[in-house]
Structure formats: structure tokens, C-alpha cells
C-alpha atoms as a PDB file:
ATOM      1  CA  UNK A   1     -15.824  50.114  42.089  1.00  0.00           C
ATOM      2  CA  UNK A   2     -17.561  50.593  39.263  1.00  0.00           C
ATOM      3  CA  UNK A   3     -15.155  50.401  36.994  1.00  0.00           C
ATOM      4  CA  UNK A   4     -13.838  47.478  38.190  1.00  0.00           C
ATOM      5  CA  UNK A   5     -17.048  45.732  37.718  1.00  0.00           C
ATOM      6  CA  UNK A   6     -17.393  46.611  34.367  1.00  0.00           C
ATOM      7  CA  UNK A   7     -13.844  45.338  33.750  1.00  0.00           C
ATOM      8  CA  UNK A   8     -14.427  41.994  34.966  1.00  0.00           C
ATOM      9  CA  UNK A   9     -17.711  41.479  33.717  1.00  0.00           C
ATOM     10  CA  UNK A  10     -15.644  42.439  30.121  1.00  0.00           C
ATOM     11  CA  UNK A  11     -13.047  40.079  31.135  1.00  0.00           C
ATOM     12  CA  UNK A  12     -15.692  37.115  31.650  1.00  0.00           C
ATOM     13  CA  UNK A  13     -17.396  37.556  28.277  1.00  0.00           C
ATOM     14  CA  UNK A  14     -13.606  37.540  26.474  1.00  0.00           C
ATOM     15  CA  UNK A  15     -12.969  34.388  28.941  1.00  0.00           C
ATOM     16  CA  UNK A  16     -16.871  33.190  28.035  1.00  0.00           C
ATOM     17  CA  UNK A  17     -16.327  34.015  24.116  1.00  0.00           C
ATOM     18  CA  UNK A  18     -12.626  32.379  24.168  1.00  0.00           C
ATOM     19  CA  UNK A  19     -14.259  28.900  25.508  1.00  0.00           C
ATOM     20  CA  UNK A  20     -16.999  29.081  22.691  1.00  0.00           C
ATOM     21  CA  UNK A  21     -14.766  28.777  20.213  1.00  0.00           C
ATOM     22  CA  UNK A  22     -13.463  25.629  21.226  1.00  0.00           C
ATOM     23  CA  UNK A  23     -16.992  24.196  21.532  1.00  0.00           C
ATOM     24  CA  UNK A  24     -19.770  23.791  19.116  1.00  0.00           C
ATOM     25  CA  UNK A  25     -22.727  25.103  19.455  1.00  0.00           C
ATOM     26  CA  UNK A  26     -24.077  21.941  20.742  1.00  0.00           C
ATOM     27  CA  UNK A  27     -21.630  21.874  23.316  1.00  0.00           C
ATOM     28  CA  UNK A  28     -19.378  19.589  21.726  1.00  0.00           C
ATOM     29  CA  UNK A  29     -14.959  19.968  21.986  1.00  0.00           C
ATOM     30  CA  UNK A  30     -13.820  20.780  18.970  1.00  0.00           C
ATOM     31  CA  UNK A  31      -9.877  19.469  20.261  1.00  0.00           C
ATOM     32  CA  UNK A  32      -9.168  16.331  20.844  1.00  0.00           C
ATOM     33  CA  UNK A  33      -9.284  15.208  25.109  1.00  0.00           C
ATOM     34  CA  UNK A  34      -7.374  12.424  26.565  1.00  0.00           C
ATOM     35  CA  UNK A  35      -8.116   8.644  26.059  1.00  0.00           C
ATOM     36  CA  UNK A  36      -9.054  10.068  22.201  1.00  0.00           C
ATOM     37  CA  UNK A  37      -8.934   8.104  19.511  1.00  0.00           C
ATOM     38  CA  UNK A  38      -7.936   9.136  15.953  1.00  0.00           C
ATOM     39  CA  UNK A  39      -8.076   7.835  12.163  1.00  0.00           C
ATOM     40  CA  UNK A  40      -6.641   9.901   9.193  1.00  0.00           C
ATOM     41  CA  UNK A  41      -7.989   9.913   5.460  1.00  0.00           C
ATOM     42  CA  UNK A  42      -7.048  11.832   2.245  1.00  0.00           C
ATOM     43  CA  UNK A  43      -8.970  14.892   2.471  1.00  0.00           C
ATOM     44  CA  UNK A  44      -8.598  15.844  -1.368  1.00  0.00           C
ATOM     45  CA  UNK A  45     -11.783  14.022  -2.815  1.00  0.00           C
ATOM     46  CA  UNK A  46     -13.890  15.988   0.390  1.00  0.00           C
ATOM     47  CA  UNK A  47     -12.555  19.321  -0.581  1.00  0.00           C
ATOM     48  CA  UNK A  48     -13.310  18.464  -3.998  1.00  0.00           C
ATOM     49  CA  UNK A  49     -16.536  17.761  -3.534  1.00  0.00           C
ATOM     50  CA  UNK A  50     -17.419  20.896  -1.364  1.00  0.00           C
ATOM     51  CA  UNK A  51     -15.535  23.010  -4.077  1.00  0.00           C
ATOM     52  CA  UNK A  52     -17.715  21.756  -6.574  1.00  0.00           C
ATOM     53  CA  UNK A  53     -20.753  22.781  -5.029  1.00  0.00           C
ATOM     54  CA  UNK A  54     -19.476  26.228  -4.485  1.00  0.00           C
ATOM     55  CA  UNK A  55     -18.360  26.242  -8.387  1.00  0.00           C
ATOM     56  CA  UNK A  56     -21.475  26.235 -10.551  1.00  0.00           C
ATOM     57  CA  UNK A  57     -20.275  23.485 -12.244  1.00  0.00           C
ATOM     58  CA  UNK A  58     -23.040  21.855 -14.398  1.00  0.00           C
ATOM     59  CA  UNK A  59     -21.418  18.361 -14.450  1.00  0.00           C
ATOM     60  CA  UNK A  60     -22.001  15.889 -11.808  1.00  0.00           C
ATOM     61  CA  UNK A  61     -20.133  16.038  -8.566  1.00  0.00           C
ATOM     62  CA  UNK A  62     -19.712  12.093  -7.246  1.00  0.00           C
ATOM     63  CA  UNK A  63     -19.815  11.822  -3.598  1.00  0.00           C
ATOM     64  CA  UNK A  64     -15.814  11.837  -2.046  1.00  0.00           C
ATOM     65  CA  UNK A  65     -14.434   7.925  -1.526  1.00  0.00           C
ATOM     66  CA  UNK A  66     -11.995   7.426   1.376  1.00  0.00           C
ATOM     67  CA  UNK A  67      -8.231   6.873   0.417  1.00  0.00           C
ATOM     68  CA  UNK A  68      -4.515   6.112   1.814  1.00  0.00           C
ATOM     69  CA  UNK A  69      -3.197   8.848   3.511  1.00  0.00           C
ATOM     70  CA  UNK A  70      -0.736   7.762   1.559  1.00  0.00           C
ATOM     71  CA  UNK A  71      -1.415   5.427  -1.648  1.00  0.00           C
ATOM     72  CA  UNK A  72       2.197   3.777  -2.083  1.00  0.00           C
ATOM     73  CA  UNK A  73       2.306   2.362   1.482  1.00  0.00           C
ATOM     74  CA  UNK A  74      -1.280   1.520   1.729  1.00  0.00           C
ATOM     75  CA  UNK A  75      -0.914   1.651   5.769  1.00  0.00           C
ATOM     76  CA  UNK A  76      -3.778   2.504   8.380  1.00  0.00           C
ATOM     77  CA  UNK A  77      -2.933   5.776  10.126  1.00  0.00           C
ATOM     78  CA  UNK A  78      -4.196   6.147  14.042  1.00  0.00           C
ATOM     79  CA  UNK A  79      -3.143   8.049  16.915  1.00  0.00           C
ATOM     80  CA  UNK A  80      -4.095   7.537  20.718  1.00  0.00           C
ATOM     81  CA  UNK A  81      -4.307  10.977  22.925  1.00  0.00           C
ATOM     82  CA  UNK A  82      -2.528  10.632  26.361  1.00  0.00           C
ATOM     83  CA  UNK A  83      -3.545  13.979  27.136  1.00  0.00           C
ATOM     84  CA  UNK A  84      -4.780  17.412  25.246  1.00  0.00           C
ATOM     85  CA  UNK A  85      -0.911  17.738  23.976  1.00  0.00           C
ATOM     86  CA  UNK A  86       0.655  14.860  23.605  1.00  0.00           C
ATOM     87  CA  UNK A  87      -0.248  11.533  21.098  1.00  0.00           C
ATOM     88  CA  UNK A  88       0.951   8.358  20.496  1.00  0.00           C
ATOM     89  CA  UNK A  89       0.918   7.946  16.545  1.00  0.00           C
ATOM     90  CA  UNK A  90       0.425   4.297  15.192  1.00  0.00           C
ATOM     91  CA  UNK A  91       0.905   2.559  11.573  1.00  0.00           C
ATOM     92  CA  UNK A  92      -0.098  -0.689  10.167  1.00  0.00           C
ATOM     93  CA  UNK A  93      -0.486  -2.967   7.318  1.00  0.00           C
ATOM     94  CA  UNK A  94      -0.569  -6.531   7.448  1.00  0.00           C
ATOM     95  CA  UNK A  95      -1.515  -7.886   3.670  1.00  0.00           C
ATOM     96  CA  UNK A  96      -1.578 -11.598   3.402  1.00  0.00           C
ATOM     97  CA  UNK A  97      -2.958 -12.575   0.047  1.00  0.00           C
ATOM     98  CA  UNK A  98      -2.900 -15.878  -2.312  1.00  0.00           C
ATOM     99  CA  UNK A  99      -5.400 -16.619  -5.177  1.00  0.00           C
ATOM    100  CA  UNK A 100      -5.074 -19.827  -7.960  1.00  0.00           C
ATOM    101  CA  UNK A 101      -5.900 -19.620 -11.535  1.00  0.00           C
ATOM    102  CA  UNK A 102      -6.813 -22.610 -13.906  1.00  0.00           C
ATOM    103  CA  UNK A 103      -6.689 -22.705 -17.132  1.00  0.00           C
ATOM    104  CA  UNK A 104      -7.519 -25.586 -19.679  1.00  0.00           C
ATOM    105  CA  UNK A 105      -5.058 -26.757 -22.556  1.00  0.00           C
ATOM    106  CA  UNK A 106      -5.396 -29.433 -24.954  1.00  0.00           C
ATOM    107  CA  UNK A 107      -4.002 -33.020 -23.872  1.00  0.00           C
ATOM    108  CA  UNK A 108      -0.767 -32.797 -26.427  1.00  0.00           C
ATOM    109  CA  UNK A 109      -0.353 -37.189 -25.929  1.00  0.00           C
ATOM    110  CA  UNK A 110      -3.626 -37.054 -28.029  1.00  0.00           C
ATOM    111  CA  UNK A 111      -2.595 -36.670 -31.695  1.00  0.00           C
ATOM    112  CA  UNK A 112      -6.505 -37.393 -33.547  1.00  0.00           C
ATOM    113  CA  UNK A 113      -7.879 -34.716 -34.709  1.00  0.00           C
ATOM    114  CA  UNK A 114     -11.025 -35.030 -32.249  1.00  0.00           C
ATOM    115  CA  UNK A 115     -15.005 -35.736 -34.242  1.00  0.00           C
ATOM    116  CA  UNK A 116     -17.824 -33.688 -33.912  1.00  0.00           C
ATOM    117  CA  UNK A 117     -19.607 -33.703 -31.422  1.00  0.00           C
ATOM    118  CA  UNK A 118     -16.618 -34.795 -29.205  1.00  0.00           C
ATOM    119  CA  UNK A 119     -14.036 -32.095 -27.695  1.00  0.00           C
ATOM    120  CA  UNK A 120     -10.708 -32.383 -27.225  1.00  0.00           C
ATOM    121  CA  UNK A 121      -9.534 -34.130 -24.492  1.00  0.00           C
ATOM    122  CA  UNK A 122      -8.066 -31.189 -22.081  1.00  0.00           C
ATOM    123  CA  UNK A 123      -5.330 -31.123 -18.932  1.00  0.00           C
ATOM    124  CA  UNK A 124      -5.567 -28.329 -16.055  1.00  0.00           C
ATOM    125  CA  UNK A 125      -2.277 -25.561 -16.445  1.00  0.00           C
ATOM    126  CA  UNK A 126      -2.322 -24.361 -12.720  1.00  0.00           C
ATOM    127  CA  UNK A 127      -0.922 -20.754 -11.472  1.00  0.00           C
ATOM    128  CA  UNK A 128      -0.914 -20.535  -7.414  1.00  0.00           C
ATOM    129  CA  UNK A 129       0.251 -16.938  -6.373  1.00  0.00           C
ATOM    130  CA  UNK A 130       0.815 -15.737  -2.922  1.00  0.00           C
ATOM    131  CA  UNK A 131       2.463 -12.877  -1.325  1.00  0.00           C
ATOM    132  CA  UNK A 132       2.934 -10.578   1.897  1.00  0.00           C
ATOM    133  CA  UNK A 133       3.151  -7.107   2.655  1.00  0.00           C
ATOM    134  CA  UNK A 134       3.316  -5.903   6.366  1.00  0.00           C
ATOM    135  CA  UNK A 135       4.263  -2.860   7.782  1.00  0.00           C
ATOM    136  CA  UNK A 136       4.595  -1.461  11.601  1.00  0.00           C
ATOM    137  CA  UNK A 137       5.130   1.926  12.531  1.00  0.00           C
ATOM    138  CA  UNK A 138       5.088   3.905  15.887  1.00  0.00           C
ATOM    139  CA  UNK A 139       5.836   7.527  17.200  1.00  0.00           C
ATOM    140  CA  UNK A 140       5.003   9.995  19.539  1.00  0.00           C
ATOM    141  CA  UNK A 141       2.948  13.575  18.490  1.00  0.00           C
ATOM    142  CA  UNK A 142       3.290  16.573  20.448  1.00  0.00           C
ATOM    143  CA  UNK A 143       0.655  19.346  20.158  1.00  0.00           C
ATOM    144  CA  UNK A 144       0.429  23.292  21.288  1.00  0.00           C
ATOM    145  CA  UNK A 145      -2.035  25.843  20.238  1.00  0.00           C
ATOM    146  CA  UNK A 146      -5.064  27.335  22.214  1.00  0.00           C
ATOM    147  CA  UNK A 147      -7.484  27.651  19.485  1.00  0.00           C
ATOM    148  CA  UNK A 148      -8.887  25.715  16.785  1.00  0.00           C
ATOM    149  CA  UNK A 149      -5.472  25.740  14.469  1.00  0.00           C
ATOM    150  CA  UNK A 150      -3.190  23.551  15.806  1.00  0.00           C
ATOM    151  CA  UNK A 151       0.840  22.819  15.323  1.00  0.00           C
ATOM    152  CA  UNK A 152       2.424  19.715  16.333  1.00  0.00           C
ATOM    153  CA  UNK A 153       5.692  18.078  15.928  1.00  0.00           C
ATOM    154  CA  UNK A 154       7.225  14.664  16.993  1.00  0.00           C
ATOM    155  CA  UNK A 155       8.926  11.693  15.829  1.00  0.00           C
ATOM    156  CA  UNK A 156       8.310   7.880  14.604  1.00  0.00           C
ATOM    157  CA  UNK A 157       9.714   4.763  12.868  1.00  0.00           C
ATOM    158  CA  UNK A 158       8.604   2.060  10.908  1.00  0.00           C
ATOM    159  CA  UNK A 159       9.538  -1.451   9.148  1.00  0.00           C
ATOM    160  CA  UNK A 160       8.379  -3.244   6.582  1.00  0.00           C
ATOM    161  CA  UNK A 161       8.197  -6.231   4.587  1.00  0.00           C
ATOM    162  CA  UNK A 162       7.758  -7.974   1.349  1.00  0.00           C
ATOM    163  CA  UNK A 163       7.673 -10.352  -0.611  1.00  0.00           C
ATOM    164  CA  UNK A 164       5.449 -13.263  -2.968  1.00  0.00           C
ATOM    165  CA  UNK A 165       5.914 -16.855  -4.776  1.00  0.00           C
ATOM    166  CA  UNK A 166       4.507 -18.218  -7.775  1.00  0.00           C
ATOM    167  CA  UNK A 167       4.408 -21.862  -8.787  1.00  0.00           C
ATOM    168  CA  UNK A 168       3.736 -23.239 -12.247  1.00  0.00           C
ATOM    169  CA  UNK A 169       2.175 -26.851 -13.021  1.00  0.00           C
ATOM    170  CA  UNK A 170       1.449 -27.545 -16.575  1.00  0.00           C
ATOM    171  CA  UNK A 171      -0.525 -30.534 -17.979  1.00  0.00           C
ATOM    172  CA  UNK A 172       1.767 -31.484 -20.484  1.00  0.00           C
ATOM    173  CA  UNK A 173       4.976 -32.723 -20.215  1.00  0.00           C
ATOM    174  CA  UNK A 174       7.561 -31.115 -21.975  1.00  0.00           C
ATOM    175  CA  UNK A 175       8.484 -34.115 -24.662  1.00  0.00           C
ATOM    176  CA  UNK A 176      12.384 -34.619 -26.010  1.00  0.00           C
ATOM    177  CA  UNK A 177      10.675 -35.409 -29.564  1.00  0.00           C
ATOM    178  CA  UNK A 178      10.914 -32.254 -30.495  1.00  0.00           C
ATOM    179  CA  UNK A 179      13.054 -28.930 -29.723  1.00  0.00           C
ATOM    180  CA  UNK A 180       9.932 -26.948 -28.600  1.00  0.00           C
ATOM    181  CA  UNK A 181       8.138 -26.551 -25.991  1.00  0.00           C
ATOM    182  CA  UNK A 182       4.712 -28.511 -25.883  1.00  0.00           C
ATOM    183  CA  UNK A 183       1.196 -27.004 -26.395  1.00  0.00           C
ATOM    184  CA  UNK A 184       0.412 -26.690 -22.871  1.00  0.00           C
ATOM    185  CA  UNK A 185       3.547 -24.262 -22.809  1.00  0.00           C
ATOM    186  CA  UNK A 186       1.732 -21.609 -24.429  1.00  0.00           C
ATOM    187  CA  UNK A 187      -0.372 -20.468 -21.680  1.00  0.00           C
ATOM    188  CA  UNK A 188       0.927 -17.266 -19.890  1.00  0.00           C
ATOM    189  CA  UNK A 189      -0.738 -16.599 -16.708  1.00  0.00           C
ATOM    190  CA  UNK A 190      -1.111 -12.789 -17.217  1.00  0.00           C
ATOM    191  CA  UNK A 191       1.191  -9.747 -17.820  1.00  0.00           C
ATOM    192  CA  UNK A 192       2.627  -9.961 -14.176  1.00  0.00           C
ATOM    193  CA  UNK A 193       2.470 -14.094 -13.485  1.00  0.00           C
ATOM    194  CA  UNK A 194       5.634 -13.478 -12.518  1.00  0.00           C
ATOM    195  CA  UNK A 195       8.384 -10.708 -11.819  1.00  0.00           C
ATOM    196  CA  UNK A 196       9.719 -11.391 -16.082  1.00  0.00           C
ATOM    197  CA  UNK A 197       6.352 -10.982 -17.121  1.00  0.00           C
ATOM    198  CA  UNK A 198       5.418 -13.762 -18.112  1.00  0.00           C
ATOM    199  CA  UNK A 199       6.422 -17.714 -17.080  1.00  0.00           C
ATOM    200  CA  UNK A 200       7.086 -19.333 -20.855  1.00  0.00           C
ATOM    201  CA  UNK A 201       6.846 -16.779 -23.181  1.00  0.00           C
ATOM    202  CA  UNK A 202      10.335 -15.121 -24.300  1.00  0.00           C
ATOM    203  CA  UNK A 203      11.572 -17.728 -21.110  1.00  0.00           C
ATOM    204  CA  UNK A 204      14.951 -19.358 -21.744  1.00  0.00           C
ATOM    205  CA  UNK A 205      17.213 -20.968 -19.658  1.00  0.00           C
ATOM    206  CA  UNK A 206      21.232 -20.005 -19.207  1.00  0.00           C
ATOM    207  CA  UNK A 207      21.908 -22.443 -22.404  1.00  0.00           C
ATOM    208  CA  UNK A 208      19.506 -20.246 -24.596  1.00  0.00           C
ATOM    209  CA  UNK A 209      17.214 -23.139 -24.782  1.00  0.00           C
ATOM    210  CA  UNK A 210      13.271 -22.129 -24.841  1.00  0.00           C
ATOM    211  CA  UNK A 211      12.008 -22.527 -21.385  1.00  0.00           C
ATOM    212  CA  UNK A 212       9.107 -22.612 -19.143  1.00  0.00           C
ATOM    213  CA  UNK A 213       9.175 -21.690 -15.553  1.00  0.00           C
ATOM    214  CA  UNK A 214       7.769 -23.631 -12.807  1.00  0.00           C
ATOM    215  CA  UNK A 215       8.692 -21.629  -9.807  1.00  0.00           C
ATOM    216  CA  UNK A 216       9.449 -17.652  -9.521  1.00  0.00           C
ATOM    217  CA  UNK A 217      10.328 -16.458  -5.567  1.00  0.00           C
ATOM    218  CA  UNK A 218      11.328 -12.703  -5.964  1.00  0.00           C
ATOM    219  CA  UNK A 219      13.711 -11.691  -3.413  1.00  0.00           C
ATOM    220  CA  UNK A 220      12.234 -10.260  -0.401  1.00  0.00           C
ATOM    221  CA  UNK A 221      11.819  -6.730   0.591  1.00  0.00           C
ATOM    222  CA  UNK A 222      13.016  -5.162   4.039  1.00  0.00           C
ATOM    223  CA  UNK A 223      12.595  -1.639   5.293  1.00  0.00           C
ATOM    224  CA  UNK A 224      13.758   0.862   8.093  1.00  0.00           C
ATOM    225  CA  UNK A 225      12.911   4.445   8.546  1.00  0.00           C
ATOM    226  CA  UNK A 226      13.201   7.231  11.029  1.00  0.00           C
ATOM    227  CA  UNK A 227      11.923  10.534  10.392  1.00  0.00           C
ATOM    228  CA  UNK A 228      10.833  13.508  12.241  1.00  0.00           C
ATOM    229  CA  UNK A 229       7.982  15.793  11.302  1.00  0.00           C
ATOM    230  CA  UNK A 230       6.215  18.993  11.782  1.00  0.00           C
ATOM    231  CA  UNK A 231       2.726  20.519  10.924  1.00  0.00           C
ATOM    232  CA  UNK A 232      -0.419  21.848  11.796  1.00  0.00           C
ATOM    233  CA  UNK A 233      -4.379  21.067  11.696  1.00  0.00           C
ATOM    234  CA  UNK A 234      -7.539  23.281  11.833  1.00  0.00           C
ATOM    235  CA  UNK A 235     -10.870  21.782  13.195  1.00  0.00           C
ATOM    236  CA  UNK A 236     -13.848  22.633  10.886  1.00  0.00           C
ATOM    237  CA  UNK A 237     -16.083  20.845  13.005  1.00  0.00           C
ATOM    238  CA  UNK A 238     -16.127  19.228  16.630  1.00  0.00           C
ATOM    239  CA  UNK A 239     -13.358  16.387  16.635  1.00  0.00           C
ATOM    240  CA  UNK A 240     -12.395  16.963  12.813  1.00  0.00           C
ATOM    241  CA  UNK A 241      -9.745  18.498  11.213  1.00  0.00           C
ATOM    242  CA  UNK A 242      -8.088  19.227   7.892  1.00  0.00           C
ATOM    243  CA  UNK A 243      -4.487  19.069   8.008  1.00  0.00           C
ATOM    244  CA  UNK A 244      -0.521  18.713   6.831  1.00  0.00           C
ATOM    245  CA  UNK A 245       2.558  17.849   7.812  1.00  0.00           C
ATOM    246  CA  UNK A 246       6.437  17.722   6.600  1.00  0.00           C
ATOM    247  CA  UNK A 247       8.669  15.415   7.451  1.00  0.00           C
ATOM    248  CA  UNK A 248      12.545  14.626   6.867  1.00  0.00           C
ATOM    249  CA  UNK A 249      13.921  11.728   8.080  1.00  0.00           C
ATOM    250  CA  UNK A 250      15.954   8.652   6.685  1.00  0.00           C
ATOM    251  CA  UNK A 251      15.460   5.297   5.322  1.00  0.00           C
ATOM    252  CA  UNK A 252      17.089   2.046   4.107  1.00  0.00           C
ATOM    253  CA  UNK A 253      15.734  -1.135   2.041  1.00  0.00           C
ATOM    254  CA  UNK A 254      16.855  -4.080   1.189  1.00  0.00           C
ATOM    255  CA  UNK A 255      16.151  -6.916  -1.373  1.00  0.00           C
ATOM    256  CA  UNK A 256      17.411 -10.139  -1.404  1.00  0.00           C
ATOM    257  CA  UNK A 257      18.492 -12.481  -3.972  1.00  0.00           C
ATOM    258  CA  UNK A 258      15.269 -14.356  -5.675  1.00  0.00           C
ATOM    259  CA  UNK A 259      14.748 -17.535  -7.862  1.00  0.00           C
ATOM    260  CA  UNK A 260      13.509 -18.845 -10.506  1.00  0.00           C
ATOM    261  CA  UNK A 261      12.978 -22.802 -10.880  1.00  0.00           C
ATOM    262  CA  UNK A 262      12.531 -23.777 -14.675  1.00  0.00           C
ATOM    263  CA  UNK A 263      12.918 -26.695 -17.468  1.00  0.00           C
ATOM    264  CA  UNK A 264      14.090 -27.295 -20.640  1.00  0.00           C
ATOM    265  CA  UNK A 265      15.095 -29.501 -23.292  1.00  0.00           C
ATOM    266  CA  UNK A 266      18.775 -29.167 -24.316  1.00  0.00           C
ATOM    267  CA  UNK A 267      21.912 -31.241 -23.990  1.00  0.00           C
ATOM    268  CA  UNK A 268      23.580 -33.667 -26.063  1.00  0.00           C
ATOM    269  CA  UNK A 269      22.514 -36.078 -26.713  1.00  0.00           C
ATOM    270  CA  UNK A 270      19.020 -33.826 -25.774  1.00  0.00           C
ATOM    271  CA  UNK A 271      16.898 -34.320 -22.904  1.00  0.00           C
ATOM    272  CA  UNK A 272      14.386 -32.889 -20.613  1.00  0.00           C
ATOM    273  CA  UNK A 273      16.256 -31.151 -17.727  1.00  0.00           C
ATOM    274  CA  UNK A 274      15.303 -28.287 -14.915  1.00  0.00           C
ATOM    275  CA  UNK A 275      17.357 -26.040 -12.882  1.00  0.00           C
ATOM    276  CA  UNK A 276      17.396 -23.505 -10.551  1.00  0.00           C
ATOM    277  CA  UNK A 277      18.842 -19.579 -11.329  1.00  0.00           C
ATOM    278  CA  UNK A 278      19.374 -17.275  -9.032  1.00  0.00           C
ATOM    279  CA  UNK A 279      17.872 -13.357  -9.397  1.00  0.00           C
ATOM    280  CA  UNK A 280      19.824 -10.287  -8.533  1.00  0.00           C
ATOM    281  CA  UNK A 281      19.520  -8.693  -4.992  1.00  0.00           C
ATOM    282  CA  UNK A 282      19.500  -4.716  -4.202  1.00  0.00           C
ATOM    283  CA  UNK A 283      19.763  -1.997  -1.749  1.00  0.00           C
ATOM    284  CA  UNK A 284      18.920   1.708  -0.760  1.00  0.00           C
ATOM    285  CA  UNK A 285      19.671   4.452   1.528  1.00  0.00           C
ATOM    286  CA  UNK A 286      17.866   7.661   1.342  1.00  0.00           C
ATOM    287  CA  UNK A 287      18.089  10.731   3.459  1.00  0.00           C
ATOM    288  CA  UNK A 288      15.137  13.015   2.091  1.00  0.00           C
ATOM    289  CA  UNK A 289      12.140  15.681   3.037  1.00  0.00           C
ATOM    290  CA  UNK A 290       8.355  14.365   2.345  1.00  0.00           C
ATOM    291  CA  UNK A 291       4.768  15.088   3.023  1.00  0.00           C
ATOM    292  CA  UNK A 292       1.991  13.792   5.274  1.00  0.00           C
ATOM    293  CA  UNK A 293       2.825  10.226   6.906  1.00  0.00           C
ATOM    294  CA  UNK A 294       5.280   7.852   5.451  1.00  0.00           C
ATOM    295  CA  UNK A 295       8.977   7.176   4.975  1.00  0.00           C
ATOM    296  CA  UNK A 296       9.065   7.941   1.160  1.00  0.00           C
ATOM    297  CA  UNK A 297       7.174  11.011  -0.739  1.00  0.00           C
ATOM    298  CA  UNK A 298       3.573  11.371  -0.096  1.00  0.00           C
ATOM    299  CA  UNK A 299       1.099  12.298  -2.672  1.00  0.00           C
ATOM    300  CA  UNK A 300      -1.504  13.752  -0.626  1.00  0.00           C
ATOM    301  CA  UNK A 301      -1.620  16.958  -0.135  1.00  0.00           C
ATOM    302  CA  UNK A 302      -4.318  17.636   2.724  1.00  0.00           C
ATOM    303  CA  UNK A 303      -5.208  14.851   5.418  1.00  0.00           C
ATOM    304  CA  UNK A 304      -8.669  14.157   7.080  1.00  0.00           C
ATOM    305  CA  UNK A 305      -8.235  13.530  10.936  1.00  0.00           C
ATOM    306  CA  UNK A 306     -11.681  11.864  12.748  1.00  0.00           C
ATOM    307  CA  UNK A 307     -11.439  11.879  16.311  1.00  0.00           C
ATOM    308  CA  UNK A 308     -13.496   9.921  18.382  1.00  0.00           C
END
């Protein structure tokens, strides 16, 4: 009787010890429960920064910023628990943005040479830029493991979409007295104004003839993936864990045929004219491995998970 005593009170304090390990020492879970709620960082600038004050490195050590999970899709990672094993995994992004630049240009129908103290008499060149970016994902996560390292595995999809406009109005009119382009068409609304680079310089229309562009609509961009995945995460603290996954799965975009509205002077006898070009269009099928979350190749190597 004895014996057996001694062998359950053993078997308690294994039972006892086992259950401690899942919980802190404030009595907190350290594994996510049901009706959990989940957010995922990069983890690389926090391991960083605890390296560094392990390394006895004299320069300074910046506190870690958060970033994408993964950078190129620029999507909010989430997950929802059901229960202790099972997840559902969700991904968003839903960019919406549209900004105007003004810039001044000399009034080219004023040919004196202006007298001090006056200024030149000036005209607004306008650039109004807008564009969209959304994407949508969902899955389903599946977990196992009875101590703080866990595996899990599952599957998800995701779409997205793309695209942006840029219109040009310029001050000036472009003038038949001359072969050029007026004044105001030397203003280039930065390196990317538009998806040439720039909307008047090096612009010309199909004649050759110097141009300036007034309108640029890039095709649009449409996406599709599917892709299973498989990994595991250990929880340094209660409710947080460091973590990777793989993933293989397949994917398709698309890209449509764009625009570009523009004028010129050309013709005989010569005169001002505009028209309307169409851009090329593209697609892409890819069948491929990659890390952490995302349809394409991540660049993260270790993921942050907060549960809450």
C-alpha cells in the first residue's frame, strides 16, 4: 500500500510539474484558449535587439520597430482560435491613397522680360495621383503539441488588387508657333509621376513628335493564390511566441492593358493634336515553395505571434 502511495503521489507531481509548464508563474496560459485572438509581427528587429544586449557590443542598440510579416504584400496577419487546436487565419489590406502636387511655371503668353520689383506672372502645373491596393485572404490553422513548442499545418487563399491614375494639367498651352513644347512643359512631377518616369520629359507620341502626357492609367493588377503550409512556434512567454512556417502553393496574376492620354504638335500643315495609346498587358502563373505568410517569397525569417 505503500508503494502505491508513493507512486501516485510521484505521478501527481509529474502531472503537477507537466501543467506548470504550460502556465507562468503568475498563473497565466502560455497556449492560446478558444475565442483567442492573434496578430503576427517580424520578429527579426526583437531578436536583434535581445542579441545585442547579450553581445557586448559598445555601439548603440535602437529599440526593435514593428514590421510586415511580410514587406512586399504589406497585409495585416490575424488568426481567431475556435478551440486549443484549430484557427481560423485571416489577411487584409485595403490601401486607398490619392495626394495632388502644384507646381508654379512662368505664364509663356507673357513675352516682357518682367521689372524689378515685379515677378513674373506664373500659371499652376497640376499632378493629381491616386491609386488602390487591396488584398483578402482566409484559411484555416490546425495545431498539435502538448507543450510549449508547437506544430501546425493548414491551408488558405487570397486575392488581390491593383492599380493607380495620374492626370496632368499644365498652365500653358502647347502653341503651334513653334515645334517645341512650351515652358510650362518642362516640369516633371518626380521620378515615378508616372509608370515612364516621367510625363514630358523623353515623352513622344507614335509620330516621334515631342510630347507631354496628360493622363497615365497603368493597367490593373489581379491576383489568386492557394497554398498550403506547415510549421511550428515556441512560447517564450504567456500568449507569445516566436515562430516559422513553409508553405508551397500556387498563384496567378494578371495585368491589363493601360493608357496613356497625351498631346502634341505635328501634322501637316502642323497643329496641336492629342491622342490616346494603349500600354501592354501581362500575365503569370507560378507554382513555388516560400516562407512565413504570403503567396510569393517571404523575407522574414522568424515571426512574432501576440495572443490576446
Amino acid at each position: 500500500m505503500k508503494k502505491i502511495t508513493m507512486l501516485t503521489a510521484l505521478a501527481f507531481f509529474a502531472m503537477n510539474a507537466f501543467a506548470q509548464d504550460l502556465t507562468s508563474k503568475k498563473g497565466e496560459p502560455y497556449l492560446p484558449e478558444a475565442d483567442d485572438w492573434a496578430i503576427s509581427f517580424d520578429a527579426v528587429p526583437f531578436m536583434n535587439y535581445a542579441g545585442n544586449l547579450f553581445s557586448g557590443s559598445t555601439s548603440s542598440n535602437p529599440s526593435p520597430g514593428a514590421n510586415w510579416v511580410n514587406p512586399g504584400y504589406m497585409t495585416i496577419t490575424g488568426k481567431m482560435f475556435m478551440d486549443e487546436t484549430t484557427a481560423y487565419r485571416g489577411t487584409v489590406r485595403l490601401g486607398f491613397n490619392s495626394g495632388k502636387v502644384t507646381e508654379k511655371i512662368n505664364d509663356a503668353s507673357v513675352t516682357t522680360p518682367p521689372t524689378f520689383p515685379n515677378a513674373s506672372p506664373q500659371k499652376d502645373d497640376v499632378w493629381k495621383h491616386s491609386e488602390r491596393a487591396i488584398g483578402i485572404g482566409g484559411g484555416i490553422e490546425m495545431r498539435r503539441g502538448k507543450t510549449r513548442l508547437q506544430g501546425f499545418y493548414g491551408g488558405e487563399v487570397m486575392i488581390w488588387m491593383s492599380g493607380e491614375k495620374n492626370t496632368f494639367t499644365y498652365g500653358n498651352a502647347i502653341s503651334t508657333a513653334t515645334p517645341i513644347i512650351t515652358p510650362a512643359a518642362s516640369t516633371d512631377f518626380g521620378a515615378t509621376a508616372t509608370s515612364t518616369g516621367s510625363n514630358v520629359t523623353g515623352v513622344t507620341d507614335p509620330f516621334g513628335n515631342a510630347a507631354r502626357i496628360t493622363e497615365d492609367k497603368p493597367g490593373s493588377t489581379f491576383g489568386f493564390g492557394v497554398r498550403g503550409f506547415i510549421g511550428a512556434e515556441y512560447f517564450i512567454f504567456s500568449k507569445i511566441a516566436i515562430g516559422a512556417e513553409y508553405g508551397w502553393g500556387i498563384g496567378f496574376s494578371s495585368t491589363g492593358a493601360g493608357s496613356q492620354s497625351m498631346e502634341s504638335i505635328g501634322g501637316s500643315p502642323i497643329s496641336v493634336g492629342s491622342m490616346t495609346v494603349e500600354t501592354g498587358k501581362s500575365s503569370g502563373f507560378g507554382l513555388d515553395t516560400d516562407i512565413n505568410e504570403g503567396t510569393g517569397s517571404g523575407t522574414i525569417s522568424l515571426k512574432a505571434t501576440f495572443h490576446f
